[in-house]
Protein backbone atom coordinates (compact mmCIF):
# COMPACT_ATOMS: atom_id res chain seq x y z
CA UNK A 1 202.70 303.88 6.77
CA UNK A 2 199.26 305.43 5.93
CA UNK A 3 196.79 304.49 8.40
CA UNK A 4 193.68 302.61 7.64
CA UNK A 5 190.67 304.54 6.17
CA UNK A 6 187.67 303.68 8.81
CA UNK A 7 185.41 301.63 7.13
CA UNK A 8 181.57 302.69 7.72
CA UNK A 9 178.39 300.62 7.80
CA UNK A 10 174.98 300.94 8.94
CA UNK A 11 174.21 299.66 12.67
CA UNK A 12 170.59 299.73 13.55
CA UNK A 13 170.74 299.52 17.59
CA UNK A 14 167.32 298.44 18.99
CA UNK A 15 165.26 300.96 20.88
CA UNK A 16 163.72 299.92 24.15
CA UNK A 17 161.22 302.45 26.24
CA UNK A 18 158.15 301.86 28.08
CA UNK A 19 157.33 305.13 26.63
CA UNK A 20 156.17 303.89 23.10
CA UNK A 21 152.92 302.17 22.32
CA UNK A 22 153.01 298.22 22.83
CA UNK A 23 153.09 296.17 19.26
CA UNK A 24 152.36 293.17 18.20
CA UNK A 25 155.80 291.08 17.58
CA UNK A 26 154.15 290.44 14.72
CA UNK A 27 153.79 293.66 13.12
CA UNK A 28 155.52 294.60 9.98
CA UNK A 29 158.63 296.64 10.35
CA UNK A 30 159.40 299.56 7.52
CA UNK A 31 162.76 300.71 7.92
CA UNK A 32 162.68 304.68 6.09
CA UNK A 33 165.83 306.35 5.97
CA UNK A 34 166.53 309.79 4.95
CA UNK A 35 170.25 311.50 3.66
CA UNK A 36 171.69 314.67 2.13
CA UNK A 37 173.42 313.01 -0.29
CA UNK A 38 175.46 316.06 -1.27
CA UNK A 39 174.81 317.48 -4.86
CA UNK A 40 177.69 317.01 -7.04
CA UNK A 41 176.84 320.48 -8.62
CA UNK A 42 177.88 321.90 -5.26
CA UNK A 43 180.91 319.76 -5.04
CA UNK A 44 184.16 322.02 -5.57
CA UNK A 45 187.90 321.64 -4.38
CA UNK A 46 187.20 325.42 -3.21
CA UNK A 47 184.17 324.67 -0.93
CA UNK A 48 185.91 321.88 0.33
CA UNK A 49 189.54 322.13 0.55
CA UNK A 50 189.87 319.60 3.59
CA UNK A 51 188.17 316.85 1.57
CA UNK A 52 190.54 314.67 0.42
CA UNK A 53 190.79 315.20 -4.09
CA UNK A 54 189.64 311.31 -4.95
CA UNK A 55 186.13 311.65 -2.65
CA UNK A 56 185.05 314.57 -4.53
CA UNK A 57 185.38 313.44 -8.32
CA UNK A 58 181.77 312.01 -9.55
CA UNK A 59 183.11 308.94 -10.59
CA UNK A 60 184.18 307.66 -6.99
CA UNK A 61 181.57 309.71 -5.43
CA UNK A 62 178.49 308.22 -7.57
CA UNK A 63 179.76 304.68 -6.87
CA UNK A 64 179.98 305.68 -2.69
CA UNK A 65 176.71 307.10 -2.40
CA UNK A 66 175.19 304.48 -4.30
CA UNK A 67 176.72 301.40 -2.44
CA UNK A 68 175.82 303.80 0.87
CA UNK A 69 172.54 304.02 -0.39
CA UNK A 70 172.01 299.89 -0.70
CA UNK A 71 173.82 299.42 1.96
CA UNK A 72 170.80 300.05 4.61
CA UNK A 73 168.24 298.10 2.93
CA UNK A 74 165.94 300.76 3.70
CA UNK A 75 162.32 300.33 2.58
CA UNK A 76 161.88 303.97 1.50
CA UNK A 77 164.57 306.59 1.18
CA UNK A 78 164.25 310.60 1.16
CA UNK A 79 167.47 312.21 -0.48
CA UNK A 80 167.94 315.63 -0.06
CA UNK A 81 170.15 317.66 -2.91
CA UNK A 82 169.52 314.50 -5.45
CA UNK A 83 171.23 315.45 -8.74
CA UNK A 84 172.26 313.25 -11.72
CA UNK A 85 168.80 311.84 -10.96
CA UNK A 86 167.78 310.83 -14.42
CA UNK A 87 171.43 310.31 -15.71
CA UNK A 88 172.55 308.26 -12.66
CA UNK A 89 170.38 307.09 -9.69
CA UNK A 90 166.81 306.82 -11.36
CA UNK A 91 168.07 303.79 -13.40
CA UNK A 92 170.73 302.03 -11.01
CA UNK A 93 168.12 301.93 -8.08
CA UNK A 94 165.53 300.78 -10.09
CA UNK A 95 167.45 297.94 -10.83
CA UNK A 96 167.72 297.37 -7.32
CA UNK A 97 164.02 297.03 -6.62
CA UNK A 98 163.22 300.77 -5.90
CA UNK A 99 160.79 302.94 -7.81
CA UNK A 100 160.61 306.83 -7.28
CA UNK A 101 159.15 310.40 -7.41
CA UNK A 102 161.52 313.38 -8.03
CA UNK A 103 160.95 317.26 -7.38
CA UNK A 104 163.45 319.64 -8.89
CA UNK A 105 163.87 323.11 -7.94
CA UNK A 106 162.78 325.37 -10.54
CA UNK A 107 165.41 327.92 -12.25
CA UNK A 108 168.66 327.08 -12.92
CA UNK A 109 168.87 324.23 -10.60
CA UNK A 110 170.32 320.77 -10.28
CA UNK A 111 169.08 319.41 -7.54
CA UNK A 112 165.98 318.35 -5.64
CA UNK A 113 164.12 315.81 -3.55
CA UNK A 114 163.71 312.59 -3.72
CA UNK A 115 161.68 309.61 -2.60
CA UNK A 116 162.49 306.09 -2.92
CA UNK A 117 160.78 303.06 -1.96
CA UNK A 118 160.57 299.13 -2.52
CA UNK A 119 158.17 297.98 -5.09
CA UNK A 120 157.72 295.00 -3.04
CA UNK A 121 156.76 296.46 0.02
CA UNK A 122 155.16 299.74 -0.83
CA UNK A 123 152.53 300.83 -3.40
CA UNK A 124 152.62 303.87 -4.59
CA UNK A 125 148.97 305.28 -3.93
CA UNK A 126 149.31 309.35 -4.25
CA UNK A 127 151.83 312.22 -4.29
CA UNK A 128 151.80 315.88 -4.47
CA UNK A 129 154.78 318.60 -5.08
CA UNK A 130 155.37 321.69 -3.10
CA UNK A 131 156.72 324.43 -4.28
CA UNK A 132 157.73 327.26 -1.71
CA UNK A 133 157.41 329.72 -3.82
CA UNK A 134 153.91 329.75 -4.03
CA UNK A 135 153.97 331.73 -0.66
CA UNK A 136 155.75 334.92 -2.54
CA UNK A 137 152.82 337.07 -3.21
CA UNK A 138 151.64 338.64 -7.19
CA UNK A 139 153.69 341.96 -7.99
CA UNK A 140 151.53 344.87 -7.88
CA UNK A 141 151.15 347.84 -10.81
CA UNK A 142 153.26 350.30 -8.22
CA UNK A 143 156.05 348.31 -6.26
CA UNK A 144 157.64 345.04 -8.92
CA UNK A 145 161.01 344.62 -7.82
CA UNK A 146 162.68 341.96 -9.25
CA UNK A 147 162.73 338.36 -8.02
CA UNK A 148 165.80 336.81 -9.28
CA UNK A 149 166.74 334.14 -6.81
CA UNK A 150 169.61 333.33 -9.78
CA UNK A 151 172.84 334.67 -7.50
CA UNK A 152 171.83 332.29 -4.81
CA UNK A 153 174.17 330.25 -3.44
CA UNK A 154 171.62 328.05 -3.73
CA UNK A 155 171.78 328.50 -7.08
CA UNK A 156 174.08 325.93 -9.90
CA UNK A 157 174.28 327.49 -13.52
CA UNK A 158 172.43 325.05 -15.45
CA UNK A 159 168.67 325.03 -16.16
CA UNK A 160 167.54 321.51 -16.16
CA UNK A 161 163.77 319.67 -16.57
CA UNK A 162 161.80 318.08 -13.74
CA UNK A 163 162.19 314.17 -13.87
CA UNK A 164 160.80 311.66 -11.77
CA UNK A 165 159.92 308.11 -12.15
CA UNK A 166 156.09 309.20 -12.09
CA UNK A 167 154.70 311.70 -14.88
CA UNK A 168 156.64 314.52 -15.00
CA UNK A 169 155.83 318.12 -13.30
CA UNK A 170 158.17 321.40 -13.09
CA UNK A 171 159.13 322.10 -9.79
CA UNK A 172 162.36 323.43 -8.01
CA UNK A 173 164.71 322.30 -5.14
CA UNK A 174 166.68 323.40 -2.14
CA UNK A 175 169.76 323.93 -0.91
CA UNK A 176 172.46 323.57 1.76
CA UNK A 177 173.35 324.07 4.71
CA UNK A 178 177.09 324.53 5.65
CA UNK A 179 178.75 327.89 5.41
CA UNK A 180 181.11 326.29 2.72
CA UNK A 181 178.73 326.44 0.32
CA UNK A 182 177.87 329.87 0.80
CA UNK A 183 177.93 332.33 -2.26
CA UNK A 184 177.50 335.70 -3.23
CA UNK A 185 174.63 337.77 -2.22
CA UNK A 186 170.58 337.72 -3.10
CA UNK A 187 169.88 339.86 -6.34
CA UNK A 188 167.19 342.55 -5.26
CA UNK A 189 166.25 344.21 -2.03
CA UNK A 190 166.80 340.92 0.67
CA UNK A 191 164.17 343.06 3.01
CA UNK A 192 161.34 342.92 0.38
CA UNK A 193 159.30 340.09 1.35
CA UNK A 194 158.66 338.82 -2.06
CA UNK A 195 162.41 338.76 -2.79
CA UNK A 196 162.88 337.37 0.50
CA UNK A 197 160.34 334.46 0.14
CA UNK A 198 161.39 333.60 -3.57
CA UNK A 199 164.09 331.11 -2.80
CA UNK A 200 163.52 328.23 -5.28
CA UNK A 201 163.04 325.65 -2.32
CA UNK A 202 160.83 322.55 -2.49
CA UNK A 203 159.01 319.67 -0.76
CA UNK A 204 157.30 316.52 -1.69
CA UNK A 205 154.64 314.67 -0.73
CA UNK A 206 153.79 310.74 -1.17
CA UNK A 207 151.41 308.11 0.44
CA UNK A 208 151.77 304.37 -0.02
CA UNK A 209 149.87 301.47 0.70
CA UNK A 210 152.11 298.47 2.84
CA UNK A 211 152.19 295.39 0.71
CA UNK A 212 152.41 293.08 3.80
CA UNK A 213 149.58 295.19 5.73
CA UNK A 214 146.78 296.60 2.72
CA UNK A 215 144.83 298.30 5.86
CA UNK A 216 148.10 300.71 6.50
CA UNK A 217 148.61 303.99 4.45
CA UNK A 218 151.78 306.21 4.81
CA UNK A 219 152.21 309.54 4.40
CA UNK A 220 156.48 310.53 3.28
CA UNK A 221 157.65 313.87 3.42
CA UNK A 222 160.41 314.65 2.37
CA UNK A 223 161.70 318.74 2.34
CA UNK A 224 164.69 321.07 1.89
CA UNK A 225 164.69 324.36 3.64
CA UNK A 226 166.69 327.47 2.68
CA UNK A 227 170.27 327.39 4.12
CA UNK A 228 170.87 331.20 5.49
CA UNK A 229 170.98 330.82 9.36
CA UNK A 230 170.10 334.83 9.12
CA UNK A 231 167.12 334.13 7.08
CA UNK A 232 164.98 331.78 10.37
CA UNK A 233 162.31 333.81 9.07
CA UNK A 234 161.79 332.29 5.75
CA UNK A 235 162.47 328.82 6.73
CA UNK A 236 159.43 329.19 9.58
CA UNK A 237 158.00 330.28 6.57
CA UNK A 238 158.43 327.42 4.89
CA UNK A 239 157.92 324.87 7.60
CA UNK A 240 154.45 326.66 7.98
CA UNK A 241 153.53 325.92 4.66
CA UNK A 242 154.81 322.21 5.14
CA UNK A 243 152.60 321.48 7.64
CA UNK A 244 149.92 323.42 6.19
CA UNK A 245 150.06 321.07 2.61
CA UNK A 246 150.85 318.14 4.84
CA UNK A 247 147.45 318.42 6.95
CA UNK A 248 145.36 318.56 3.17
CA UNK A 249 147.38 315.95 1.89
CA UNK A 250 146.39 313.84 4.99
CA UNK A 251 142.82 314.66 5.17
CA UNK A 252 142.25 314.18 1.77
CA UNK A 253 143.81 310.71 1.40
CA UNK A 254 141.43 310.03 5.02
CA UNK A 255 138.42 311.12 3.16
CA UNK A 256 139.48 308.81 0.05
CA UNK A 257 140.81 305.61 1.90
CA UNK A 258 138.55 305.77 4.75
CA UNK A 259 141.72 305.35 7.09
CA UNK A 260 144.18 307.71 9.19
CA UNK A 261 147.60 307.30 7.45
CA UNK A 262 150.68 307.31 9.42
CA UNK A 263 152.83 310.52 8.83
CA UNK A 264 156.88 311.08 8.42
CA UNK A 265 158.20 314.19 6.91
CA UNK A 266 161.76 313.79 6.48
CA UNK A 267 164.72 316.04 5.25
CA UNK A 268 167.62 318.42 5.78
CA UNK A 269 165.50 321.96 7.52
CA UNK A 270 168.63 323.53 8.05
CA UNK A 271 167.94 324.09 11.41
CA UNK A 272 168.85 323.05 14.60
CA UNK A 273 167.39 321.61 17.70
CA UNK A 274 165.60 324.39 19.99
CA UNK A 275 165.79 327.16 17.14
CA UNK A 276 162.19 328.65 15.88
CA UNK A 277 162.04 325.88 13.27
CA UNK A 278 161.99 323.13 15.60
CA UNK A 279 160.16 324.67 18.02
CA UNK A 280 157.13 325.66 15.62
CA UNK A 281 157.52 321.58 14.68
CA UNK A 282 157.89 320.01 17.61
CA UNK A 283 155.63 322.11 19.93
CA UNK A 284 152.76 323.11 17.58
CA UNK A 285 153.58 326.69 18.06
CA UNK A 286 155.41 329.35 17.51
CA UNK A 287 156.61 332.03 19.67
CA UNK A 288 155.09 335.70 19.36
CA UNK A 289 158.34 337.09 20.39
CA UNK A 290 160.48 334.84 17.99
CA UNK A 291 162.56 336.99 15.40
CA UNK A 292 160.59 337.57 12.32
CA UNK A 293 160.78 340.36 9.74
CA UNK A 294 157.04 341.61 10.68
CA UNK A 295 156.14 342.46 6.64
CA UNK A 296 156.90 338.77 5.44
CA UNK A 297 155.07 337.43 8.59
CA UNK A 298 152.37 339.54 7.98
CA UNK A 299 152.05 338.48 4.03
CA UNK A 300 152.91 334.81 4.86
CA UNK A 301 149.70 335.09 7.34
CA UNK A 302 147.50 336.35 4.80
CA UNK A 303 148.90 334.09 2.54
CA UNK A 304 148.86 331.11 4.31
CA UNK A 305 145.06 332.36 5.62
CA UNK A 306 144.08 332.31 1.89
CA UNK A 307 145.65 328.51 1.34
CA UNK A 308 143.03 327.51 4.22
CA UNK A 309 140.30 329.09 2.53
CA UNK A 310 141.24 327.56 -0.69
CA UNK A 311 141.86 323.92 0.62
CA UNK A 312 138.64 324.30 2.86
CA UNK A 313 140.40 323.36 6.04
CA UNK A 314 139.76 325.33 9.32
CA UNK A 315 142.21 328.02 10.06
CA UNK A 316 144.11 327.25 13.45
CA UNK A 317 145.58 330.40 15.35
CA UNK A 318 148.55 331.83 13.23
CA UNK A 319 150.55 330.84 15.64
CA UNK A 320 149.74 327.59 15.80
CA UNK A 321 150.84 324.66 13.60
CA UNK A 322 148.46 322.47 12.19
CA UNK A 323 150.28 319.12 12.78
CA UNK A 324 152.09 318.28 15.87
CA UNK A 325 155.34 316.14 15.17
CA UNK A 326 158.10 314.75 17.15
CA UNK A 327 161.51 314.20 16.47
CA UNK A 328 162.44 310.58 15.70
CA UNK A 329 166.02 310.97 17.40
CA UNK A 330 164.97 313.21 20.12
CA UNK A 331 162.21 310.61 21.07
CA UNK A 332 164.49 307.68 21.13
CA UNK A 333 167.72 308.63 22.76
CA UNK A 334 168.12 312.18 22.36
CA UNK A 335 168.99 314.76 19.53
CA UNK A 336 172.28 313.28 17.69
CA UNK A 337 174.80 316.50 18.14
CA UNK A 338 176.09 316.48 14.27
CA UNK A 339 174.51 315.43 10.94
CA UNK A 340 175.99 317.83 9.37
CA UNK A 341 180.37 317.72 10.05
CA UNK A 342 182.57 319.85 7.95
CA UNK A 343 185.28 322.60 9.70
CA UNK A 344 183.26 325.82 9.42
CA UNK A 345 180.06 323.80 10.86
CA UNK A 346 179.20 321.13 12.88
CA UNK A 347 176.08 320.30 14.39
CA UNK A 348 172.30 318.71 14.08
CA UNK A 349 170.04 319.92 10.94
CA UNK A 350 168.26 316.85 9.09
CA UNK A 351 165.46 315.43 11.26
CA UNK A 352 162.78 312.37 10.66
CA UNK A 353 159.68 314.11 12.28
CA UNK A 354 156.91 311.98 12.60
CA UNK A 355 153.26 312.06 13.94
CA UNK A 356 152.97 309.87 17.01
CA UNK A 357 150.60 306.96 17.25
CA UNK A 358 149.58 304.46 19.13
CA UNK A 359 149.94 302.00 16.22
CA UNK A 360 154.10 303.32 15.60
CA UNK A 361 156.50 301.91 17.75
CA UNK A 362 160.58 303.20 16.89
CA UNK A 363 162.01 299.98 17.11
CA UNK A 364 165.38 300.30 15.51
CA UNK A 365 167.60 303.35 15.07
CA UNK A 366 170.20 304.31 12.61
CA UNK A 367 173.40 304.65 15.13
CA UNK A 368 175.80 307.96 13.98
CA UNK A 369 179.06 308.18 14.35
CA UNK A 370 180.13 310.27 17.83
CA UNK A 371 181.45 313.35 17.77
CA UNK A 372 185.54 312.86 17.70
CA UNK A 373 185.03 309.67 16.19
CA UNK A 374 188.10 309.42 13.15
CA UNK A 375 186.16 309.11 10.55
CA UNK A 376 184.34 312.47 10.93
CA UNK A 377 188.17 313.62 11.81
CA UNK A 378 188.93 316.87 9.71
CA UNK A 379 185.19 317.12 8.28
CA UNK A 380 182.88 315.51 5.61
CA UNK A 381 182.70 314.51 3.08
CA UNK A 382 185.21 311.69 3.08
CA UNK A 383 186.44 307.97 2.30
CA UNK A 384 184.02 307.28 5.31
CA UNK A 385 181.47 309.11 4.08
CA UNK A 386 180.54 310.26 0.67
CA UNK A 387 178.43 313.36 1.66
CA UNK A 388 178.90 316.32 4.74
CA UNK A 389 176.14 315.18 6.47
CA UNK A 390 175.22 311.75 8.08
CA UNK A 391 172.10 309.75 7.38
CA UNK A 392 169.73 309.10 9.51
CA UNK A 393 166.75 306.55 10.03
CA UNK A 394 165.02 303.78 11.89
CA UNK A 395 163.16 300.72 11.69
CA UNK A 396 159.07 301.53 13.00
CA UNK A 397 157.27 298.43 13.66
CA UNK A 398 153.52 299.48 12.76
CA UNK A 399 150.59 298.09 14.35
């Protein structure tokens, strides 16, 4: 006889440290929750051979991420590698109460970024896209190699428009982070720095007004870095940038509102805990010794010296970030050891970072699944769970 398939569902355990900032009891809770919902243009029987045939096909998969999805009631939701956006999960969550803004990666892309949230507890006050490769520098008359990103394993084979719920904008997307869905080599030299930095990867930005507390802005990020562990380089690229668009976004809604939002960036940074990534996050710094290829550092610097310049904010120490985060797991009970669970890779990559306050209390968390618990057994994604990694989230009560 078969044996049962585990049956998942989302527990919320409650969080108790005298660490965190007291709260009223009264204080309004807003439960954000953010997932790597697995692209279905990634999803092939040859990238995952251990997944079971029936939890790879769209039409069981689109029904198991969506009833996932519901199933945590969460007041805002950041999906990373969100395909079939318009065709599928635009319309069936809208029906559900949610309304949404949508970055796509540019090229020949699928999939992007996502942000979800309940009409009825969140208004929609500003949002902004960010597109990484705005750090890749112009060609110049002598040295133009070319920039094709298009044999990427990032990369699906179908060019597709930017859609989101909002007005519509061309941007681009990201891409995974398990060795299965690695692919052939980058097209041009991988050591130029402008062929290097060109990897069609996205963020988004988005600040709502709470419904129940009209005094309370929130700042959602929600990002995708670029998947090559070899390539920590370009992802601290990346994260640099993050921050960097994060800290305008945030002073410029503080100039407009008159208030100091609270701020979450969310997502799947391909990276895990203690590497340069989280590190430069967590810490506010990063290390003048960490491996970088010393050309792209040197152009991101100037590059990233110029965005100050242009955004008139004051230019901190290269290597120092501009926003100070923590990590929503680590600062509750500890770094979970897998989000991401397939047989080539296993291990901790999607992170809710947040900016502490003394008005944010963590008062609920998203419990995972331990490791050699059966229904990660042989890998993701399965009948337990839709996509290969796990989602995480938490209930903040905010004061």
């Amino acid at each position: 006889m078969t044996a049962a398939v585990p049956k998942w569902s989302p527990t919320f355990i409650p969080i108790q440290s005298p660490e965190q900032p007291e709260v009223s009891s009264s204080s309004p809770l807003v439960r954000i929750v953010s997932y790597n919902i697995l692209a279905q243009s990634y999803v092939k029987s040859i990238s995952f051979p251990h997944s079971p045939s029936p939890c790879l096909r769209w039409k069981n998969r689109s029904k198991a991420v969506l009833e996932r999805l519901l199933s945590f009631d969460a007041d805002v939701l950041c999906l990373q590698e969100l395909d079939e956006y318009e065709s599928y999960y635009r319309s069936r969550l809208t029906r559900e109460g949610y309304s949404s803004v949508y970055i796509q990666r540019s090229g020949r892309k699928r999939d992007g970024c996502g942000i979800f949230f309940k009409r009825n507890r969140m208004e929609l006050v500003e949002e902004q896209a960010i597109d990484f490769n705005d750090l890749v520098p112009p060609p110049t008359e002598v040295d133009t190699p070319e920039l094709s990103s298009e044999d990427d394993p990032q990369t699906p084979d179908v060019s597709a428009p930017v859609k989101d719920s909002r007005p519509e904008r061309s941007k681009s997307r990201s891409r995974s982070s398990s060795p299965t869905k690695a692919g052939p080599e980058v097209r041009g030299d991988p050591n130029d720095p402008r062929v290097r930095l060109k990897r069609d990867c996205v963020a988004i930005l988005a600040a709502f007004r709470m419904l129940e507390a009209p005094n309370k802005c929130l700042i959602l990020g929600n990002t995708h870095l670029y998947w090559d562990p070899e390539w920590a380089d370009v992802k601290l690229a990346q994260a640099r940038y993050l921050l960097l668009q994060t800290v305008r976004f945030q002073n410029n809604l503080s100039a407009k509102l008159d208030s100091n939002p609270l701020v979450f960036v969310c997502g799947d940074y391909n990276s895990t805990p203690g590497d340069q990534v989280y590190r430069y996050i967590t810490s506010g710094s990063q290390e003048s010794g960490a491996q970088q290829n010393g050309t792209l550092k040197g152009i991101v610097d100037e590059s990233l010296e110029s965005k100050f310049t242009e955004l008139g904010l004051e230019e901190p120490s290269p290597e120092r970030a501009p926003l100070h985060l923590t990590s929503l797991y680590e600062k509750a009970l500890g770094e979970h050891p897998n989000t991401n669970v397939t047989p080539g890779f296993t291990g901790t990559l999607d992170y809710v970072f947040f900016r502490p306050s003394d008005s944010l209390r963590i008062v609920n968390l998203l419990a995972l699944p331990d490791q050699g618990s059966p229904e990660l057994e042989g890998g993701l994604p399965n009948h337990s769970h839709p996509s290969d990694h796990l989602p995480i989230g938490a209930d903040f009560a905010v004061q």
